[in-house]
PDB file of N, CA and C in Angstrom:
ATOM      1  N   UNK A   1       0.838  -1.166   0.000  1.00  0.00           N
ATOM      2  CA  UNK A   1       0.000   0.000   0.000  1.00  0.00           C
ATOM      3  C   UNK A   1       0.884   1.230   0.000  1.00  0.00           C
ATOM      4  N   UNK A   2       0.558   2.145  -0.859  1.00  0.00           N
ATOM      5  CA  UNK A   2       1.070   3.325  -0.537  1.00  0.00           C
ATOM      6  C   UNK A   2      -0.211   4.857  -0.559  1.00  0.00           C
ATOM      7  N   UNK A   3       0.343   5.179   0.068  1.00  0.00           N
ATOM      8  CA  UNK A   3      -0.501   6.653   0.408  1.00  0.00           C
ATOM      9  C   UNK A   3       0.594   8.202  -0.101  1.00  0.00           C
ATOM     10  N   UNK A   4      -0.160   8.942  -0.729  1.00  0.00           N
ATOM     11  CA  UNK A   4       0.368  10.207  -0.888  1.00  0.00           C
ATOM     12  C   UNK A   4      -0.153  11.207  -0.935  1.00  0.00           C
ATOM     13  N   UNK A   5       0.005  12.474  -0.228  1.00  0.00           N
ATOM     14  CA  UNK A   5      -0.998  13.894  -0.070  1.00  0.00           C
ATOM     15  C   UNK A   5       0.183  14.790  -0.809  1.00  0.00           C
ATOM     16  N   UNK A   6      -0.300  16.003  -1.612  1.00  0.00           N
ATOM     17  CA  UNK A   6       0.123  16.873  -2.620  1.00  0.00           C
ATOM     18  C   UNK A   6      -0.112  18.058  -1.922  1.00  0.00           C
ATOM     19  N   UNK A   7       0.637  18.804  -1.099  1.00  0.00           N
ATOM     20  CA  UNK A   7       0.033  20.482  -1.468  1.00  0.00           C
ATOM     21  C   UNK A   7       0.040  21.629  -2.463  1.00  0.00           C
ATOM     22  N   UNK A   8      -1.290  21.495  -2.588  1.00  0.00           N
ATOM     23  CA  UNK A   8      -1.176  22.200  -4.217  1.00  0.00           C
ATOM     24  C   UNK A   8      -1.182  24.195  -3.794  1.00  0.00           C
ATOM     25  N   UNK A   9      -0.704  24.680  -2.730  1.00  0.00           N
ATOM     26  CA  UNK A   9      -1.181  25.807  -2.383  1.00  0.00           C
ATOM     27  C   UNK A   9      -2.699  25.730  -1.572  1.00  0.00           C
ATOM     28  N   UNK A  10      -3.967  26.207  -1.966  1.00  0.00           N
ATOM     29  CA  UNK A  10      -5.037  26.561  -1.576  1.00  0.00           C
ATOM     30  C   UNK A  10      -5.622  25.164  -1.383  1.00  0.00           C
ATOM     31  N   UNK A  11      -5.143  24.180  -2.374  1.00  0.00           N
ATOM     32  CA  UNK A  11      -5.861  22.927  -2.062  1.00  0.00           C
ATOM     33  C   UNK A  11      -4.711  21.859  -2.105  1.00  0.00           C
ATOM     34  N   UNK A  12      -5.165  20.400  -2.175  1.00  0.00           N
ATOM     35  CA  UNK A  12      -4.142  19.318  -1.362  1.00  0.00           C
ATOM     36  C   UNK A  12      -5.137  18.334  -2.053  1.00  0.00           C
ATOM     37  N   UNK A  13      -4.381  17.469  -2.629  1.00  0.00           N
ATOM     38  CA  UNK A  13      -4.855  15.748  -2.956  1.00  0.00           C
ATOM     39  C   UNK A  13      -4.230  14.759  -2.286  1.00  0.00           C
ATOM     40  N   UNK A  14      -5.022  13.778  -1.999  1.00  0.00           N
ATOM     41  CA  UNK A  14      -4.420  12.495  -1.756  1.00  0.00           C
ATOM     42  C   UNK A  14      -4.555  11.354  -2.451  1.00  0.00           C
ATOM     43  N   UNK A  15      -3.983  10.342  -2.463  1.00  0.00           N
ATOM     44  CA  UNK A  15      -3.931   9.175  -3.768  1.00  0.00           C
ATOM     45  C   UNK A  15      -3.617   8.006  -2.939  1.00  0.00           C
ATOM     46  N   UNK A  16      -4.397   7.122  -2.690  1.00  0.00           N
ATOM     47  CA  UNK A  16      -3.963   5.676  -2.159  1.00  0.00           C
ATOM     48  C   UNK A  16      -4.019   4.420  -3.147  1.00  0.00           C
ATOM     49  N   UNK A  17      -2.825   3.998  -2.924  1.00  0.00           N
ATOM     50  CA  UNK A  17      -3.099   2.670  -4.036  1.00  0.00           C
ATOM     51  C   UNK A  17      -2.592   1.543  -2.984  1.00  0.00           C
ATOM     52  N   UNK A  18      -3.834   0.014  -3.572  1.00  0.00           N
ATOM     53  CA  UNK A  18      -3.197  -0.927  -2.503  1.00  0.00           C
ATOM     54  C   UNK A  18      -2.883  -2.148  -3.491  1.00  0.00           C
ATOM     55  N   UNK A  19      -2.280  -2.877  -3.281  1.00  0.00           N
ATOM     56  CA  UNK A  19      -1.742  -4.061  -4.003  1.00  0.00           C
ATOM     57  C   UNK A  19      -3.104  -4.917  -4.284  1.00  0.00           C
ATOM     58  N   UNK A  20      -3.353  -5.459  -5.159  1.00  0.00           N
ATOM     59  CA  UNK A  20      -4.217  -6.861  -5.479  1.00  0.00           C
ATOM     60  C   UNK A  20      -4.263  -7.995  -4.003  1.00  0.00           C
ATOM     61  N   UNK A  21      -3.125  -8.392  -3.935  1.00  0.00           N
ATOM     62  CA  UNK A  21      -2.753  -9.334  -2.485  1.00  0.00           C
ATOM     63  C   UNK A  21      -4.008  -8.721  -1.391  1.00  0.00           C
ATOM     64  N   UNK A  22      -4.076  -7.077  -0.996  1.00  0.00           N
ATOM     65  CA  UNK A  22      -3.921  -6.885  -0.045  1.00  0.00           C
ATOM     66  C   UNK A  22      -5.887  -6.212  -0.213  1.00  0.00           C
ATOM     67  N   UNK A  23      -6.229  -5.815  -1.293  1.00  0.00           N
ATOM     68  CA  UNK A  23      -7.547  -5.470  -1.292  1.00  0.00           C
ATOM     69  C   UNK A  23      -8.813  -6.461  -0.537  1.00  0.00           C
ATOM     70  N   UNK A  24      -8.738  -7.903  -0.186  1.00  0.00           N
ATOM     71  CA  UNK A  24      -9.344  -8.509   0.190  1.00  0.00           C
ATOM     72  C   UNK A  24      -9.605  -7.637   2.107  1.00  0.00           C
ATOM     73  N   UNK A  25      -8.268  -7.363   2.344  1.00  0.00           N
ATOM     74  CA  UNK A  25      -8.364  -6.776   3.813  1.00  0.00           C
ATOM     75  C   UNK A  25      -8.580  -5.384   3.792  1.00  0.00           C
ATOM     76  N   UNK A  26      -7.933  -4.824   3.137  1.00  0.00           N
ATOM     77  CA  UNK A  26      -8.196  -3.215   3.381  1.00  0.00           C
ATOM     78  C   UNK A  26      -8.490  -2.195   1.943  1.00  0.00           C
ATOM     79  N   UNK A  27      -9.116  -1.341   1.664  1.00  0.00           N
ATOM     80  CA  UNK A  27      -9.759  -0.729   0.172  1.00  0.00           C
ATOM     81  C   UNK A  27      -9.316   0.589   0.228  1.00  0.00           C
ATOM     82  N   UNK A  28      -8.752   0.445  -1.024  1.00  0.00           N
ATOM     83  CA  UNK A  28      -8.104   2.081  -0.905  1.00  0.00           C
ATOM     84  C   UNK A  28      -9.383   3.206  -0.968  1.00  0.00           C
ATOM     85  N   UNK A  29     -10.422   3.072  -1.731  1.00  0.00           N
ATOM     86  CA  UNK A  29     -11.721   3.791  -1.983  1.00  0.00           C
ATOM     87  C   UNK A  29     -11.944   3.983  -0.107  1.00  0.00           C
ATOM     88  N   UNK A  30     -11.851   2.727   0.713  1.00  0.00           N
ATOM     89  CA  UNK A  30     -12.112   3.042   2.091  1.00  0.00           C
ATOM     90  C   UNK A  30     -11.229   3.995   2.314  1.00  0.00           C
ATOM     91  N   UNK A  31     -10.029   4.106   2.631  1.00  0.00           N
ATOM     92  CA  UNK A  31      -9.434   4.727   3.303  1.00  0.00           C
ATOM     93  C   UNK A  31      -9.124   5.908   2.840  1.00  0.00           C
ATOM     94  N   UNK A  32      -9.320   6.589   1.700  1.00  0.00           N
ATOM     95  CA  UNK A  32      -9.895   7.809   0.977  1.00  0.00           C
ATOM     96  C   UNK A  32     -11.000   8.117   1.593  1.00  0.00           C
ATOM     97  N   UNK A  33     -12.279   7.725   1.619  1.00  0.00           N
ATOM     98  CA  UNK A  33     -13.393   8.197   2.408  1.00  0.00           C
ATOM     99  C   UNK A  33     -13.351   8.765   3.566  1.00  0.00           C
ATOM    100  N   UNK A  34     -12.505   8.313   4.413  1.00  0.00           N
ATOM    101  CA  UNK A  34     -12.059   8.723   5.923  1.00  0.00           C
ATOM    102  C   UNK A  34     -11.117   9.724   6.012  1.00  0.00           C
ATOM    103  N   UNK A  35     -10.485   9.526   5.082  1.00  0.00           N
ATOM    104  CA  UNK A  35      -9.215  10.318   5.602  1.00  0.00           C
ATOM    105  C   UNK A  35      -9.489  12.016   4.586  1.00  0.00           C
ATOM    106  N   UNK A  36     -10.386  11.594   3.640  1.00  0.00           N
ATOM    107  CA  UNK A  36     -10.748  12.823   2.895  1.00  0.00           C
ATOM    108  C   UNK A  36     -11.128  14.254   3.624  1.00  0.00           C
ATOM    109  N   UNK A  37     -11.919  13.701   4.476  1.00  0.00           N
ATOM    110  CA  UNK A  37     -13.101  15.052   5.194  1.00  0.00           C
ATOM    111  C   UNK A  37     -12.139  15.451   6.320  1.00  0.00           C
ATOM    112  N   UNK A  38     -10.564  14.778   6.562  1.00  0.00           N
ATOM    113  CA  UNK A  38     -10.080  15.710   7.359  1.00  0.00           C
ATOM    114  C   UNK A  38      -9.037  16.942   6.964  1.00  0.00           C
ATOM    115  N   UNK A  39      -8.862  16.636   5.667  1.00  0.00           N
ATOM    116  CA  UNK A  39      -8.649  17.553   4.466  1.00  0.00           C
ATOM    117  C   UNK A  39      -9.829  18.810   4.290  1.00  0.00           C
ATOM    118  N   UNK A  40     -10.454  18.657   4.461  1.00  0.00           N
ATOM    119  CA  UNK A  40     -12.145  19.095   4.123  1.00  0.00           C
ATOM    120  C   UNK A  40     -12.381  18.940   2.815  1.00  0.00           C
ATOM    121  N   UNK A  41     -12.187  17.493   2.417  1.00  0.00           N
ATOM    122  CA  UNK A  41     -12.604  17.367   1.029  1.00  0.00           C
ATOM    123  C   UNK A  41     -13.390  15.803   1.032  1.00  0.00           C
ATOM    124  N   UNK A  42     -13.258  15.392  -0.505  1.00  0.00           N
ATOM    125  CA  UNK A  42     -13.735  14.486  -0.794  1.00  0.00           C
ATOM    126  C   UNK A  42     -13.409  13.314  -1.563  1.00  0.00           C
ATOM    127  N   UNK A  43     -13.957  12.208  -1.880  1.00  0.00           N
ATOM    128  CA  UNK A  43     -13.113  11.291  -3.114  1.00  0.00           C
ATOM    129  C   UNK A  43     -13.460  10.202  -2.590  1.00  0.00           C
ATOM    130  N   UNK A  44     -13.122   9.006  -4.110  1.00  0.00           N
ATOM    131  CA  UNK A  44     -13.697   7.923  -3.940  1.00  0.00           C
ATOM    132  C   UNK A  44     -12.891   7.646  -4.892  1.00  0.00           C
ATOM    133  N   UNK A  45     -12.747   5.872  -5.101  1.00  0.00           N
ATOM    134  CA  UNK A  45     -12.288   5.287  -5.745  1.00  0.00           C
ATOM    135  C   UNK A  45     -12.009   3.547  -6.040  1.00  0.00           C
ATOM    136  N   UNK A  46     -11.508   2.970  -6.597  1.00  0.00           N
ATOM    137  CA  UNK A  46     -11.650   1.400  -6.446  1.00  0.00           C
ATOM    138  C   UNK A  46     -10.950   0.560  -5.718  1.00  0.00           C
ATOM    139  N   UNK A  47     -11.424  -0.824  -5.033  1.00  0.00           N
ATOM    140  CA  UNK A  47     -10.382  -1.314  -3.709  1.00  0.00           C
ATOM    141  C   UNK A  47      -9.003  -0.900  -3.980  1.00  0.00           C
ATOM    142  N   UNK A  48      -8.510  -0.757  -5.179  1.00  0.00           N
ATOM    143  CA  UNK A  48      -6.768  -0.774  -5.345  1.00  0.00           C
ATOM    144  C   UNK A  48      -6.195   0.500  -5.842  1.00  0.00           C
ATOM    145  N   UNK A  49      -6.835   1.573  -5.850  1.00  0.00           N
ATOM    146  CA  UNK A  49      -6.766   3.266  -6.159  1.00  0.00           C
ATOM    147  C   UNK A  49      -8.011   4.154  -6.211  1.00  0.00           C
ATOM    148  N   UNK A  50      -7.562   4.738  -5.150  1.00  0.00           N
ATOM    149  CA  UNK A  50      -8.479   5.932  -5.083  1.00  0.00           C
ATOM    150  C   UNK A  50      -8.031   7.235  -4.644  1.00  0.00           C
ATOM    151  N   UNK A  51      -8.447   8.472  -4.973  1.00  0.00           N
ATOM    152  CA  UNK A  51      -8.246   9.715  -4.913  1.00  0.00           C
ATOM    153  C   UNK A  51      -8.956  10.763  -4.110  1.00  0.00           C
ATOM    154  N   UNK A  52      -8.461  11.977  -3.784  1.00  0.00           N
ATOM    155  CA  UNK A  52      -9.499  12.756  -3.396  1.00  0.00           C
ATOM    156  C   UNK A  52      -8.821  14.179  -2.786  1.00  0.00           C
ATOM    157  N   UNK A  53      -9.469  15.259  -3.630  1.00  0.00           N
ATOM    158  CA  UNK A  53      -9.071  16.551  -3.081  1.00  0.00           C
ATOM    159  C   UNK A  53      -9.337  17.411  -2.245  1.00  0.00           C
ATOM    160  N   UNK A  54      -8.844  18.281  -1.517  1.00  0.00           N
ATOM    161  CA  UNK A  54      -9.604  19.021  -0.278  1.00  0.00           C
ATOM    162  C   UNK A  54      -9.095  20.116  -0.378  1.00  0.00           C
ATOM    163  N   UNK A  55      -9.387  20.830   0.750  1.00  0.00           N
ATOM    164  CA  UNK A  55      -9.599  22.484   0.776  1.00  0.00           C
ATOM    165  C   UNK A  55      -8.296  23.052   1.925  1.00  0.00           C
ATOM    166  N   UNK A  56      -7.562  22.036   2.606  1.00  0.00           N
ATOM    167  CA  UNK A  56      -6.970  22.522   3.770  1.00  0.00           C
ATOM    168  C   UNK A  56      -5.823  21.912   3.870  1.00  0.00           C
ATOM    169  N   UNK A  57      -4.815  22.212   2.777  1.00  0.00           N
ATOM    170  CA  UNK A  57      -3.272  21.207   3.101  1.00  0.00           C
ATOM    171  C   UNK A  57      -2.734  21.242   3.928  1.00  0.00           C
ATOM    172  N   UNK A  58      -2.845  22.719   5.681  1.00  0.00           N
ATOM    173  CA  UNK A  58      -2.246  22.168   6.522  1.00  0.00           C
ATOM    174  C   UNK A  58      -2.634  20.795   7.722  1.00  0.00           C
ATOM    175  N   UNK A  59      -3.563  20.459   6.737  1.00  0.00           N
ATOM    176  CA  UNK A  59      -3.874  18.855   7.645  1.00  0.00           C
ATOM    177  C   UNK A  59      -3.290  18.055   7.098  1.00  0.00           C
ATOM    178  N   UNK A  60      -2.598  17.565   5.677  1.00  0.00           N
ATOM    179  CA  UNK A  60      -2.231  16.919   4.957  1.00  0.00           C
ATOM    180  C   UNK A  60      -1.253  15.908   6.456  1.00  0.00           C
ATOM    181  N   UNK A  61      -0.779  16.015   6.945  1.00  0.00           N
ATOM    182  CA  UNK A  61       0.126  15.545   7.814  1.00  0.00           C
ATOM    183  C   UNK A  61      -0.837  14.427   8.806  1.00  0.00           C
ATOM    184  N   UNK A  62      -2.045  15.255   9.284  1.00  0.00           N
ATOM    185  CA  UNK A  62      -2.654  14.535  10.409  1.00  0.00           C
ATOM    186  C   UNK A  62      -3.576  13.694   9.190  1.00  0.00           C
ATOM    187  N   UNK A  63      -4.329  13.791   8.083  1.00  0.00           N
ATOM    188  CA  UNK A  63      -4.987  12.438   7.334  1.00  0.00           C
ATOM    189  C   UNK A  63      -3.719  11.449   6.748  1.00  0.00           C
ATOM    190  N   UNK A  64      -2.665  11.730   6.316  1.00  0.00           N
ATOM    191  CA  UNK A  64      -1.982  10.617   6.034  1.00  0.00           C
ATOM    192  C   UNK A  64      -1.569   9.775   7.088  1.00  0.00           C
ATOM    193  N   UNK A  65      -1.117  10.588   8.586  1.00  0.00           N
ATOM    194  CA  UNK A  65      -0.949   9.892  10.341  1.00  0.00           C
ATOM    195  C   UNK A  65      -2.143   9.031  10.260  1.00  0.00           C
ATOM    196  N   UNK A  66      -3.763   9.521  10.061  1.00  0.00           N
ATOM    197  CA  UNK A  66      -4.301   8.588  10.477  1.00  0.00           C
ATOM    198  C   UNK A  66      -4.550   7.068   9.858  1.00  0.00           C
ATOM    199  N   UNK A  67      -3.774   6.974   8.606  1.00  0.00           N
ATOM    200  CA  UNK A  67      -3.848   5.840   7.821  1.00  0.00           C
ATOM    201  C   UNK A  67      -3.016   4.594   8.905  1.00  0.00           C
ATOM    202  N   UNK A  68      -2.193   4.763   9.655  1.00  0.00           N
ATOM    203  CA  UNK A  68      -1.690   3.790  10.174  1.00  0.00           C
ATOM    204  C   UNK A  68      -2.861   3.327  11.123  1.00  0.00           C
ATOM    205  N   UNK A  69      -3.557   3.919  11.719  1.00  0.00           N
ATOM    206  CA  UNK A  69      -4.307   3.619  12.779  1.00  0.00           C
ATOM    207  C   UNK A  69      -5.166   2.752  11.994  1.00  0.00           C
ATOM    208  N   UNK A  70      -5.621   2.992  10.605  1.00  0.00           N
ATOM    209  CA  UNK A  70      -6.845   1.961  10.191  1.00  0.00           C
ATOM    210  C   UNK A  70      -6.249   0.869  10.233  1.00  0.00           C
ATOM    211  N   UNK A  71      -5.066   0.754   9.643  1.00  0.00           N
ATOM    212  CA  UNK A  71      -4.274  -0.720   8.915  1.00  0.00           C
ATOM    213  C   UNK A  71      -3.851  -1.478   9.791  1.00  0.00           C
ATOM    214  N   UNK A  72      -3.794  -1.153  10.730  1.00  0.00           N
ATOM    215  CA  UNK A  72      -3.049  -2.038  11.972  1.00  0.00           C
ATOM    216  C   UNK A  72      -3.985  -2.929  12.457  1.00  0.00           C
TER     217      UNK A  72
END
């Protein structure tokens, strides 16, 4: 799995992609959903890539932190 947040200036994306192996346990479309709205944004996508842009890149730090907490 990898995870990545962009600060684009005014706004910020994130991009999760998860391996084939690993979609049975965890969905990247999931963990985009959650971690989107603390961005103050949004996005969706398929178990093995998904996307999503928001409004507030100085959170970019605390939604990518909270990805460990799901996966564990």
């Amino acid at each position: 799995m990898v995870a990545i947040g962009s600060d684009l200036g005014d706004k910020c994306a994130l991009v999760v992609a998860v391996t084939a192996d690993l979609t049975e346990k965890i969905k990247a479309g999931d963990i985009i959903k959650e971690i989107a709205p603390i961005v103050g944004g949004s996005g969706g996508g398929r178990p093995d890539f998904a996307q999503a842009g928001g409004k507030d890149p100085s959170k970019l730090d605390a939604a990518l932190g909270h990805i460990a907490s799901m996966v564990k």
